[in-house]
N, C-alpha and C. Protein backbone atom coordinates (compact mmCIF):
# COMPACT_ATOMS: atom_id res chain seq x y z
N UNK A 1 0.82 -1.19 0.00
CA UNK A 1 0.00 0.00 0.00
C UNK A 1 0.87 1.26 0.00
N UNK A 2 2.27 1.02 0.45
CA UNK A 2 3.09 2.26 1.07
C UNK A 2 3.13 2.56 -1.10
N UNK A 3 3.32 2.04 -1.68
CA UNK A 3 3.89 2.14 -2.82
C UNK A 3 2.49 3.18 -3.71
N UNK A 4 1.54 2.91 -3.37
CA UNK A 4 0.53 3.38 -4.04
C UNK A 4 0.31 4.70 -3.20
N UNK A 5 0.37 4.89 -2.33
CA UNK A 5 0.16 5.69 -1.63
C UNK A 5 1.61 6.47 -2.33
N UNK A 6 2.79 6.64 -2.22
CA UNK A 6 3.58 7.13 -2.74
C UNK A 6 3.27 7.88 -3.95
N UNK A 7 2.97 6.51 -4.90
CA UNK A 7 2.55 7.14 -6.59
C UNK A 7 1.50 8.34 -6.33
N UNK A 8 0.54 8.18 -5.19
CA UNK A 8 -0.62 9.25 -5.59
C UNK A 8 0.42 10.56 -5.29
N UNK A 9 1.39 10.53 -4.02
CA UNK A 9 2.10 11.83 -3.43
C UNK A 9 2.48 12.27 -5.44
N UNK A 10 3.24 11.63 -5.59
CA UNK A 10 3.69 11.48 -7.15
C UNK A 10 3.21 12.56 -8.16
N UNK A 11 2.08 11.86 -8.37
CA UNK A 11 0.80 12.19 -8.89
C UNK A 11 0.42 14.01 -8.66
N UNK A 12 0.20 13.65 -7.48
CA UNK A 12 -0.24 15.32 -6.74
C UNK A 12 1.08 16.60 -7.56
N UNK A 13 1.77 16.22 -6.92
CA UNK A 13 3.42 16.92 -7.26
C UNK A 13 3.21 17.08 -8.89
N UNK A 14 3.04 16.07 -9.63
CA UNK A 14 3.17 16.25 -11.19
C UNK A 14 1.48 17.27 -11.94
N UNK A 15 0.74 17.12 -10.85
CA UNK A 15 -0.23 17.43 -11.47
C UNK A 15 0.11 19.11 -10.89
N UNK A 16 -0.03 19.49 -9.70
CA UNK A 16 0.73 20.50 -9.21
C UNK A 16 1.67 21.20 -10.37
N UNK A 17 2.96 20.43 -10.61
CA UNK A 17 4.18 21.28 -11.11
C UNK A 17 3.50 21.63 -12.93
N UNK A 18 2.15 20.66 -13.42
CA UNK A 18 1.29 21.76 -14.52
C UNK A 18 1.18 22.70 -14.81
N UNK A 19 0.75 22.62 -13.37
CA UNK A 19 -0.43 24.10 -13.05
C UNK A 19 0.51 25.43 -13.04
N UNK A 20 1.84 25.55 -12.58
CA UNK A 20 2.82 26.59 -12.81
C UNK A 20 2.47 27.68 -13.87
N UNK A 21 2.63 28.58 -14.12
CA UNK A 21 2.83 29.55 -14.78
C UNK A 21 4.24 29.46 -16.10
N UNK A 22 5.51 29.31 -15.31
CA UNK A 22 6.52 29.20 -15.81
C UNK A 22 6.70 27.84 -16.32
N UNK A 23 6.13 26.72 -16.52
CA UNK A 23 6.23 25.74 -16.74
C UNK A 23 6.25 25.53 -18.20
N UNK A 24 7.10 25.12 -19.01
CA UNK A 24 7.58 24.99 -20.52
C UNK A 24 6.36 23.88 -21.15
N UNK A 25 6.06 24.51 -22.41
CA UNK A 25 5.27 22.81 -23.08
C UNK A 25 5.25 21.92 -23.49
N UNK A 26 6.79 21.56 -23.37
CA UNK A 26 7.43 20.46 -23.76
C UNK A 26 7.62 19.49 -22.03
N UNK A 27 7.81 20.69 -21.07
CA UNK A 27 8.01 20.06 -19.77
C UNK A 27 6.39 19.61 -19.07
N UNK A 28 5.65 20.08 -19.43
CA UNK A 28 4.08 19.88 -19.08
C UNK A 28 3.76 18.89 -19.75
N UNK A 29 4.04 18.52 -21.02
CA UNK A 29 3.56 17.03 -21.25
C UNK A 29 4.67 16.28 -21.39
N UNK A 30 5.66 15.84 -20.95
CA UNK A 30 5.96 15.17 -20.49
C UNK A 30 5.82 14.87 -18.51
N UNK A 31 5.45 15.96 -18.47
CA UNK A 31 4.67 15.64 -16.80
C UNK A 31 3.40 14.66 -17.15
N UNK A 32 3.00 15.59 -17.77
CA UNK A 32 1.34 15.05 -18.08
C UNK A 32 1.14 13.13 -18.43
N UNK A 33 2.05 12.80 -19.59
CA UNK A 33 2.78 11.62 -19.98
C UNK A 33 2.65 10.69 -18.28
N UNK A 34 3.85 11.01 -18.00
CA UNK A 34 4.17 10.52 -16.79
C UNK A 34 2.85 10.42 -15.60
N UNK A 35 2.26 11.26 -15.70
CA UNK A 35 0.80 11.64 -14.61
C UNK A 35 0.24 10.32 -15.12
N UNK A 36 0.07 10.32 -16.53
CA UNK A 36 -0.98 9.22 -16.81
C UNK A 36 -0.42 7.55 -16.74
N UNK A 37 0.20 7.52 -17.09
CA UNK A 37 1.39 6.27 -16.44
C UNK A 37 1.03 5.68 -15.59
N UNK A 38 1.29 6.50 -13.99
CA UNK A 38 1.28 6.60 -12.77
C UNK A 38 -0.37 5.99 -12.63
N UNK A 39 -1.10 6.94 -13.11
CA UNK A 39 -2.55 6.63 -12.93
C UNK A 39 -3.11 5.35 -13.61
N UNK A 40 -2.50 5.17 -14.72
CA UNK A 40 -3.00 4.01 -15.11
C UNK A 40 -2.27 2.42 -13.81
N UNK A 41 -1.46 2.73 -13.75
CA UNK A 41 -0.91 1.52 -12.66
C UNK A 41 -1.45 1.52 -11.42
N UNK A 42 -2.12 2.85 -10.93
CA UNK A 42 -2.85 2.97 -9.68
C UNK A 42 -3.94 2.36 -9.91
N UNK A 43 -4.63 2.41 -10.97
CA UNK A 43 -6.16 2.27 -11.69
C UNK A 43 -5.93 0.16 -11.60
N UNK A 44 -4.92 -0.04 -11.87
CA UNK A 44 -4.57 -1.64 -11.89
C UNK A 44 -4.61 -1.65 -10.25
N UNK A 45 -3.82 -1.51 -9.16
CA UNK A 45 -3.64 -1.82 -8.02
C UNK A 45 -5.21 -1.73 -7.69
N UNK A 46 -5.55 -0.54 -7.71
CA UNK A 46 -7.21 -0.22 -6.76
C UNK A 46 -8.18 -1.54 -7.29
N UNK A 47 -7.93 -2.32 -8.42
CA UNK A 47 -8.79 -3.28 -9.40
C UNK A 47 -8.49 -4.53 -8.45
N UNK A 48 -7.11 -4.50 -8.56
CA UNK A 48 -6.87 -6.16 -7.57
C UNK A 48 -6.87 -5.72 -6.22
N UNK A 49 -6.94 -4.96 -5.20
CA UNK A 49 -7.07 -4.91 -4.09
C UNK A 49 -9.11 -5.03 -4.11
N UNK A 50 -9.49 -4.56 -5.01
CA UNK A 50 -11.11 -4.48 -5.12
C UNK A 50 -10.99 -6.31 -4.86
N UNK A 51 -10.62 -6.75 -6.18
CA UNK A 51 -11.10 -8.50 -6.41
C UNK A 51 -10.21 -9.08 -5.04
N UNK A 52 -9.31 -8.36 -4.24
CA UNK A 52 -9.39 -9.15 -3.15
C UNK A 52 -9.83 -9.14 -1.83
N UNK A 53 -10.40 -7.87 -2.04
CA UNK A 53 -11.71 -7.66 -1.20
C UNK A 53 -12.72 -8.42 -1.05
N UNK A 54 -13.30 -8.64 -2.51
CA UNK A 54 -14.30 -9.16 -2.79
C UNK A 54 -14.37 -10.50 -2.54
N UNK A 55 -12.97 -11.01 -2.61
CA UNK A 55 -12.73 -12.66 -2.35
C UNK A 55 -12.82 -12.67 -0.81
N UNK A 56 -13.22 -12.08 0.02
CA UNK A 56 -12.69 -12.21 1.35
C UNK A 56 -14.07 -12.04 1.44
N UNK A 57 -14.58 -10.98 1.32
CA UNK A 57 -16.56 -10.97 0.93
C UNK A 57 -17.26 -11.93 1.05
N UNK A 58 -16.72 -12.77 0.15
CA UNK A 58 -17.59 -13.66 -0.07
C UNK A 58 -17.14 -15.00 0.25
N UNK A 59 -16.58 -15.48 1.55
CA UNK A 59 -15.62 -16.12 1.75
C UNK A 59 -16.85 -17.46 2.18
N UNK A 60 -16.76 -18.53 1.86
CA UNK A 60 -18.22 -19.49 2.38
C UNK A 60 -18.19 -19.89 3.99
N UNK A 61 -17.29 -19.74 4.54
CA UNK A 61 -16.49 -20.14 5.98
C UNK A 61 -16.49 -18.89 6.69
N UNK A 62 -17.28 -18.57 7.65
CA UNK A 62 -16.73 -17.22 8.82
C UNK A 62 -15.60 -18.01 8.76
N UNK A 63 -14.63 -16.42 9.29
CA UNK A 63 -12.99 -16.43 9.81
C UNK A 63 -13.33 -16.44 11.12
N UNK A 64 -12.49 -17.70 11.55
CA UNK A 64 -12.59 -17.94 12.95
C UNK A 64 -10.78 -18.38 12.90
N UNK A 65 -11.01 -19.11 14.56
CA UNK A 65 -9.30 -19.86 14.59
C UNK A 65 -9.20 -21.03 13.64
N UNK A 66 -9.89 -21.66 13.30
CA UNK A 66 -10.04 -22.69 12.32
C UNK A 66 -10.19 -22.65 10.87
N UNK A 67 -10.36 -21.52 10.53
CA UNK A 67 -10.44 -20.21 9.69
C UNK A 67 -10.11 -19.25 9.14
N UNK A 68 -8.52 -18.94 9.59
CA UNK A 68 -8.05 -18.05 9.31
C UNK A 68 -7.93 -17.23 8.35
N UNK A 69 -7.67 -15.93 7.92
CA UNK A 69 -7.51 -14.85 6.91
C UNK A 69 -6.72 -15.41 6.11
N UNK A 70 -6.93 -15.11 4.85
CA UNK A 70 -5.25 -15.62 3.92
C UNK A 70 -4.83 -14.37 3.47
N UNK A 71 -3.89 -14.49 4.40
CA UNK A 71 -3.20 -13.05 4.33
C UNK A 71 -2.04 -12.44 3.22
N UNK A 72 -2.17 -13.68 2.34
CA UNK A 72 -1.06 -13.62 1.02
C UNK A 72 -1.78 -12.87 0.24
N UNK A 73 -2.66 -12.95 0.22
CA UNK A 73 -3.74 -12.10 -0.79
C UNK A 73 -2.82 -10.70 -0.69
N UNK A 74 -2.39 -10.09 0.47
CA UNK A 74 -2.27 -8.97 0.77
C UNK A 74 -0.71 -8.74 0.66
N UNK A 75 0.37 -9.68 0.13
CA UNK A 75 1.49 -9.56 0.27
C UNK A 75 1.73 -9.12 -1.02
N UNK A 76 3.06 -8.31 -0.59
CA UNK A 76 2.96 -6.78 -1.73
C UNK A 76 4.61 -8.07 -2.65
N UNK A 77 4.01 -8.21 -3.72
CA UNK A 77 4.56 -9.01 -4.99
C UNK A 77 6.05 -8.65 -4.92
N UNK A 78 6.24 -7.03 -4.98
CA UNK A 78 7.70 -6.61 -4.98
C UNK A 78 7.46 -5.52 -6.40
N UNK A 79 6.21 -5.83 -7.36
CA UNK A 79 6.10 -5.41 -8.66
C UNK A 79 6.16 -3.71 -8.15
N UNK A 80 6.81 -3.34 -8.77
CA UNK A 80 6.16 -1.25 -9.38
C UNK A 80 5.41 -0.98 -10.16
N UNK A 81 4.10 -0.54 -9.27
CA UNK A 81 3.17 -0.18 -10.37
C UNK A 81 3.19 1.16 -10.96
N UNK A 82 2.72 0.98 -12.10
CA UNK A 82 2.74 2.53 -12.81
C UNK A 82 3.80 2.92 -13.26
N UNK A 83 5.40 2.56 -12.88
CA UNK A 83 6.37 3.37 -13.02
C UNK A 83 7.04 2.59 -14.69
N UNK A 84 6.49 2.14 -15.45
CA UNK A 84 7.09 1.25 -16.32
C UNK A 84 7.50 2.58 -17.02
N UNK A 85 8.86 2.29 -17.98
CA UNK A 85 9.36 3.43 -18.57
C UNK A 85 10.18 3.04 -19.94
């Protein structure tokens, strides 16, 4: 989550350094470029954290001690999202 949470800081900053006045138009879209990148890989993470929500939703077994959470669902792959270049 720390990673997505990052990209949005990311995100903010690039969408921010747009909005400038002094900002060149060659340097604004390639911000812009990059903004959408970012967003499209966030747009993937928020999709599989949804479907593993949803798998936990609809789980046929209450979580009990006999029961437990599967907490791999939630283990962060190592992948970078958004940042492909």
């Amino acid at each position: 989550m720390n990673n997505f949470e990052a990209n949005l800081e990311k995100l903010e900053k690039l969408s921010n350094d747009i909005k400038r006045q002094d900002i060149s138009l060659e340097d604004a879209l390639k911000d812009f470029e990059e903004g959408i990148k970012l967003a499209h890989g966030m747009e993937k993470q928020l999709d599989e954290i949804e479907g593993k929500i949803q798998i936990l939703m609809n789980e046929p077994n209450p979580l009990d001690k006999d029961n437990p959470p599967q907490m791999e669902l939630f283990e962060d792959r190592g992948e970078v999202q958004g940042t492909r270049q």
